[in-house]
C-alpha atoms as a PDB file:
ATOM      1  CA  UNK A   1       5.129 -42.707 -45.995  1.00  0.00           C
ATOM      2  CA  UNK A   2       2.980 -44.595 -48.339  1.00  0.00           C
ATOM      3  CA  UNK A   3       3.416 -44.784 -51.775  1.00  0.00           C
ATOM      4  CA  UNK A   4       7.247 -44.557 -51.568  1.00  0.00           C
ATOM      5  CA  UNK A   5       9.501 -47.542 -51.756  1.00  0.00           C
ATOM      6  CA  UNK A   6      11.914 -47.763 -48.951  1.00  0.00           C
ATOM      7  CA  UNK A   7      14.395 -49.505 -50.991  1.00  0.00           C
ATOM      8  CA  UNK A   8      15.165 -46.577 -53.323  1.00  0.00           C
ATOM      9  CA  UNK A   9      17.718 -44.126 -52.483  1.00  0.00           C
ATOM     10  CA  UNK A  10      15.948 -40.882 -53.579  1.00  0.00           C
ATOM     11  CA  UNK A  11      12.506 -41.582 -52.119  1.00  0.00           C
ATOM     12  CA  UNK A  12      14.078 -42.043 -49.005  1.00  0.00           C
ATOM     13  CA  UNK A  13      16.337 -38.614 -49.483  1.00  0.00           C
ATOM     14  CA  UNK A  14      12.710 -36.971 -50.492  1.00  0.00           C
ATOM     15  CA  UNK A  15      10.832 -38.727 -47.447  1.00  0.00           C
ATOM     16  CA  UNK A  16      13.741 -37.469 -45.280  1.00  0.00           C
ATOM     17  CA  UNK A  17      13.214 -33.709 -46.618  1.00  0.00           C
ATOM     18  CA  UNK A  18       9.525 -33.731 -46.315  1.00  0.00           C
ATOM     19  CA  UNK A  19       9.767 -35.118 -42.265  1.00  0.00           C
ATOM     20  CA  UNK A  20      11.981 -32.101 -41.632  1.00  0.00           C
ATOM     21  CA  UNK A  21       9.923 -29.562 -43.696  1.00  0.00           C
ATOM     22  CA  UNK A  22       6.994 -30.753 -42.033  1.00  0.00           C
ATOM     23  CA  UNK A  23       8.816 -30.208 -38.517  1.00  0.00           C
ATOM     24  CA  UNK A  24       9.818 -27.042 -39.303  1.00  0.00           C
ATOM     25  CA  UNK A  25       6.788 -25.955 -40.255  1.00  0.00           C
ATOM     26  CA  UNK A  26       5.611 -27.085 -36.913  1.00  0.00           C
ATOM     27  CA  UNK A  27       8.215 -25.356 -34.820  1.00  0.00           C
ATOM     28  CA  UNK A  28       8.037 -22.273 -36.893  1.00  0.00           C
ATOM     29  CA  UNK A  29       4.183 -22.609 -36.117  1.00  0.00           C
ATOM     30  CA  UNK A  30       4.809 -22.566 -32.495  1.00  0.00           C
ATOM     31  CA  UNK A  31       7.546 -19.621 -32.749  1.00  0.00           C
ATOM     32  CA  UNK A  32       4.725 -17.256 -34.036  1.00  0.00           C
ATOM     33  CA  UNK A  33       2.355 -18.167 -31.394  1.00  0.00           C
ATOM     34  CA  UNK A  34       4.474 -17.601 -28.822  1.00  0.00           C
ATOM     35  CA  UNK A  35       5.431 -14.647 -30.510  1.00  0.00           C
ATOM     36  CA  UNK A  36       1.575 -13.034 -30.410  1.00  0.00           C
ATOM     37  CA  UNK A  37       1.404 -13.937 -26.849  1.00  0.00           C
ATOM     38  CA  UNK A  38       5.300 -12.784 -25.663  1.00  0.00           C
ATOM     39  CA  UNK A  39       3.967  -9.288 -24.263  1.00  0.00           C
ATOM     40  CA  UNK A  40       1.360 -11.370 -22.163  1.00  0.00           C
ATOM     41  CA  UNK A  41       4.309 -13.011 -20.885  1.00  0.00           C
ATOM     42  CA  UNK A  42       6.699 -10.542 -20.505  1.00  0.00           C
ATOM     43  CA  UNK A  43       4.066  -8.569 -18.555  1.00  0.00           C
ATOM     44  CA  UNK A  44       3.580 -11.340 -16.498  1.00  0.00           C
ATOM     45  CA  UNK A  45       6.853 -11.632 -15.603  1.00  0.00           C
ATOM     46  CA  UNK A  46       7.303  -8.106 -14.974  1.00  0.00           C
ATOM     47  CA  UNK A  47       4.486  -8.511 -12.751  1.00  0.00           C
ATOM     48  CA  UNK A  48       5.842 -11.394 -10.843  1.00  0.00           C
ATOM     49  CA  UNK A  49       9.468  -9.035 -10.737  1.00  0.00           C
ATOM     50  CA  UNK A  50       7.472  -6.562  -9.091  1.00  0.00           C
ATOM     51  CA  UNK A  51       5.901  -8.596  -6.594  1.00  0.00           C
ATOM     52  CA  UNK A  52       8.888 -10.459  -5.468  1.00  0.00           C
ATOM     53  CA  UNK A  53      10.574  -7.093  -5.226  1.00  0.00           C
ATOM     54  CA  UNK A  54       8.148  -5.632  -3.006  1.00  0.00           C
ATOM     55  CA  UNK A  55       8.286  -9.121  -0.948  1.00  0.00           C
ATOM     56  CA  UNK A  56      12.204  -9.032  -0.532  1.00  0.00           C
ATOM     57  CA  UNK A  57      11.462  -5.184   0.828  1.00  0.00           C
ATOM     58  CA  UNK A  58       8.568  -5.827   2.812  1.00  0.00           C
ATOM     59  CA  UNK A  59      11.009  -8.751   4.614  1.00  0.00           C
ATOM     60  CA  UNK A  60      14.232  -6.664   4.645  1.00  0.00           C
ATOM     61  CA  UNK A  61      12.201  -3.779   6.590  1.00  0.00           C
ATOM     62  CA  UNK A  62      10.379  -6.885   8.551  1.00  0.00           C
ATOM     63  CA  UNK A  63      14.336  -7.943   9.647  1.00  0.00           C
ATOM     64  CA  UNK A  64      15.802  -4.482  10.433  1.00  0.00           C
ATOM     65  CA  UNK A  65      12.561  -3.793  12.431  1.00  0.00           C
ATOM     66  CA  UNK A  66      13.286  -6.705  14.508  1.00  0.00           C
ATOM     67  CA  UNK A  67      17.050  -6.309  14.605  1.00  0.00           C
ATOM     68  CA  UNK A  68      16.175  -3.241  15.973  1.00  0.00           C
ATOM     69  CA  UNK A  69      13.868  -4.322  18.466  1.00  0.00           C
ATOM     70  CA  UNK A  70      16.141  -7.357  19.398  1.00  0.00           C
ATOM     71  CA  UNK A  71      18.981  -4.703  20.181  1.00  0.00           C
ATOM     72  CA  UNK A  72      16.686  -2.722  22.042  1.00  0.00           C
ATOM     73  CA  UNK A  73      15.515  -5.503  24.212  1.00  0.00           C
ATOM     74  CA  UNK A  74      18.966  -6.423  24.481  1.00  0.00           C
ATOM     75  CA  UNK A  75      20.230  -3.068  25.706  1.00  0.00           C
ATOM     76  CA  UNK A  76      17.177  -2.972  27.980  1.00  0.00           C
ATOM     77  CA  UNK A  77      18.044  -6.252  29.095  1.00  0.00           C
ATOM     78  CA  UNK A  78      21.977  -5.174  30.299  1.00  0.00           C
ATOM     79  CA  UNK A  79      20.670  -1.913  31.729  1.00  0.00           C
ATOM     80  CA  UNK A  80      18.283  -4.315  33.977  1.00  0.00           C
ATOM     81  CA  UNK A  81      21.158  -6.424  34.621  1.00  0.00           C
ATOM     82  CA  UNK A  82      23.814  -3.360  35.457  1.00  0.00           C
ATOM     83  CA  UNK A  83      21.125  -2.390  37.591  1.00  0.00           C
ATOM     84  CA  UNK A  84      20.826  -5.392  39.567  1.00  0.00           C
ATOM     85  CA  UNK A  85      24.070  -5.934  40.381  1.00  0.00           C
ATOM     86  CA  UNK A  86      24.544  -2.587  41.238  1.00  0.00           C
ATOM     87  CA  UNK A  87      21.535  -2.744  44.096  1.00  0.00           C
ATOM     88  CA  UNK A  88      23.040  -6.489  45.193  1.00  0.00           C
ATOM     89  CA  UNK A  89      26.470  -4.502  45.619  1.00  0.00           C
ATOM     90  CA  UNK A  90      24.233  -1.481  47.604  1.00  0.00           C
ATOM     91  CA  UNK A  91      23.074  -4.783  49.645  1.00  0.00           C
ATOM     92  CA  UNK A  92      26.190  -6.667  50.099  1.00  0.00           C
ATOM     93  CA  UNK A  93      27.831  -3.306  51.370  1.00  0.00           C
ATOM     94  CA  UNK A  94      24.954  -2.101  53.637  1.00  0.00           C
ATOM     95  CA  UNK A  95      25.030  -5.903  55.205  1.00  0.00           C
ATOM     96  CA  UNK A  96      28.908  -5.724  55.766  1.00  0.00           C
ATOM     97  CA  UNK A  97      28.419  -1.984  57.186  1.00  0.00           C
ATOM     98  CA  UNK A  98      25.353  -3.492  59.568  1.00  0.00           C
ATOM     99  CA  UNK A  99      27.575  -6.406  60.858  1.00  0.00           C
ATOM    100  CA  UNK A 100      30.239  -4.087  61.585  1.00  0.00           C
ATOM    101  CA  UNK A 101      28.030  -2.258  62.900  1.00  0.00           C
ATOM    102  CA  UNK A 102      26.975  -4.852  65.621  1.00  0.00           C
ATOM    103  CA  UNK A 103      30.600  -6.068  65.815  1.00  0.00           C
ATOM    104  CA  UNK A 104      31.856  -2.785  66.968  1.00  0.00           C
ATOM    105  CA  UNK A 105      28.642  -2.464  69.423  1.00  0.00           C
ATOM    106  CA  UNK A 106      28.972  -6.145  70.654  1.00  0.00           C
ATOM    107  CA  UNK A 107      32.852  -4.787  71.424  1.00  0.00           C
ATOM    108  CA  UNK A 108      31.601  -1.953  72.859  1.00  0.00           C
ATOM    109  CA  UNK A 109      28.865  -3.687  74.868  1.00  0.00           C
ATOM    110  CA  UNK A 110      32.039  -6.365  76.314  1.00  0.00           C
ATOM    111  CA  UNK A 111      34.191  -3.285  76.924  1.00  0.00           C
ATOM    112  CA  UNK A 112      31.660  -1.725  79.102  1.00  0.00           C
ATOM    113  CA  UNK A 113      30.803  -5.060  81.130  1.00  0.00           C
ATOM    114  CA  UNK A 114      34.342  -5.514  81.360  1.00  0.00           C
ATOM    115  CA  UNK A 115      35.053  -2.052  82.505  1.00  0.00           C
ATOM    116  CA  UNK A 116      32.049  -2.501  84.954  1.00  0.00           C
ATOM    117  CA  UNK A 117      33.430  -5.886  86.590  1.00  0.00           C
ATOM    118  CA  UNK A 118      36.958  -4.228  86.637  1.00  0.00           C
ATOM    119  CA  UNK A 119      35.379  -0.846  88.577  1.00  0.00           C
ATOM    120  CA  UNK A 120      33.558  -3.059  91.127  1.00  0.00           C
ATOM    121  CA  UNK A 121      36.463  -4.920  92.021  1.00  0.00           C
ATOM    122  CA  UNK A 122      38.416  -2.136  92.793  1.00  0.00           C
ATOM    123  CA  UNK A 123      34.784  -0.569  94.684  1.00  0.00           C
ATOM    124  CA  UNK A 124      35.174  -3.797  96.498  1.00  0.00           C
ATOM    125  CA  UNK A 125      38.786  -3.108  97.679  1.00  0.00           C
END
C-alpha cells in the first residue's frame, strides 16, 4: 500500500488487517450471491436427480427386458435342441430297426436258397 512505510511495525499490522478485511469483504460478497441464486441451483440439481433417476429406470427395465428375452431365447434354444436329438435318436433307431430288418430278410432269403439247393438234391436222389 502506498503511503505506509514498510519498515514500521504497526503500519504493517494495519496493512495486514485491511488485506484481510478487504478479502473478507470479497468472500462474504460472493457468499450472498450465491446465496440469491442457491434455489436456481438446488432446482437444477433436483432436476438433474430426476433425470438421472428416470435414466437408471428406463435402463434397469431396458436390462430385465432383455434378460428376459435372453432366457427366453435360451429356453427356446434347448427346447430346439431336446428336440433334435430326440428326432436323430427316432433316426438312429428306425435305421438300426431297417438294417435288421434286411439282415433278418437277407437270412431269410439264404435260408430259403439253402433250403431250395438242399430239397433238389434230395429230388435228385
Amino acid at each position: 500500500m502506498k503511503g505506509s512505510d514498510p519498515n514500521k511495525f504497526g503500519d504493517r499490522l494495519s496493512d495486514a488487517a485491511k488485506a484481510r478485511a478487504a478479502q473478507l469483504e470479497k468472500a462474504k460478497a460472493k457468499l450472498a450471491e450465491l446465496a440469491k441464486s442457491r434455489p436456481e441451483r438446488d432446482a437444477e440439481r433436483a432436476r438433474i436427480a430426476a433425470e438421472r433417476a428416470e435414466r437408471e429406470t428406463t435402463r434397469k427395465a431396458e436390462k430385465e427386458a432383455r434378460a428376459k428375452r435372453e432366457a427366453e431365447e435360451r429356453a427356446a434354444a434347448e427346447t430346439a435342441r431336446i428336440e433334435a436329438e430326440r428326432l436323430a435318436e427316432e433316426e438312429r433307431n428306425r435305421s438300426a430297426n431297417e438294417e435288421k430288418a434286411k439282415l433278418a430278410q437277407l437270412l431269410a432269403d439264404q435260408k430259403a436258397a439253402r433250403d431250395a439247393r438242399y430239397a433238389a438234391r434230395k429230388a435228385r436222389r
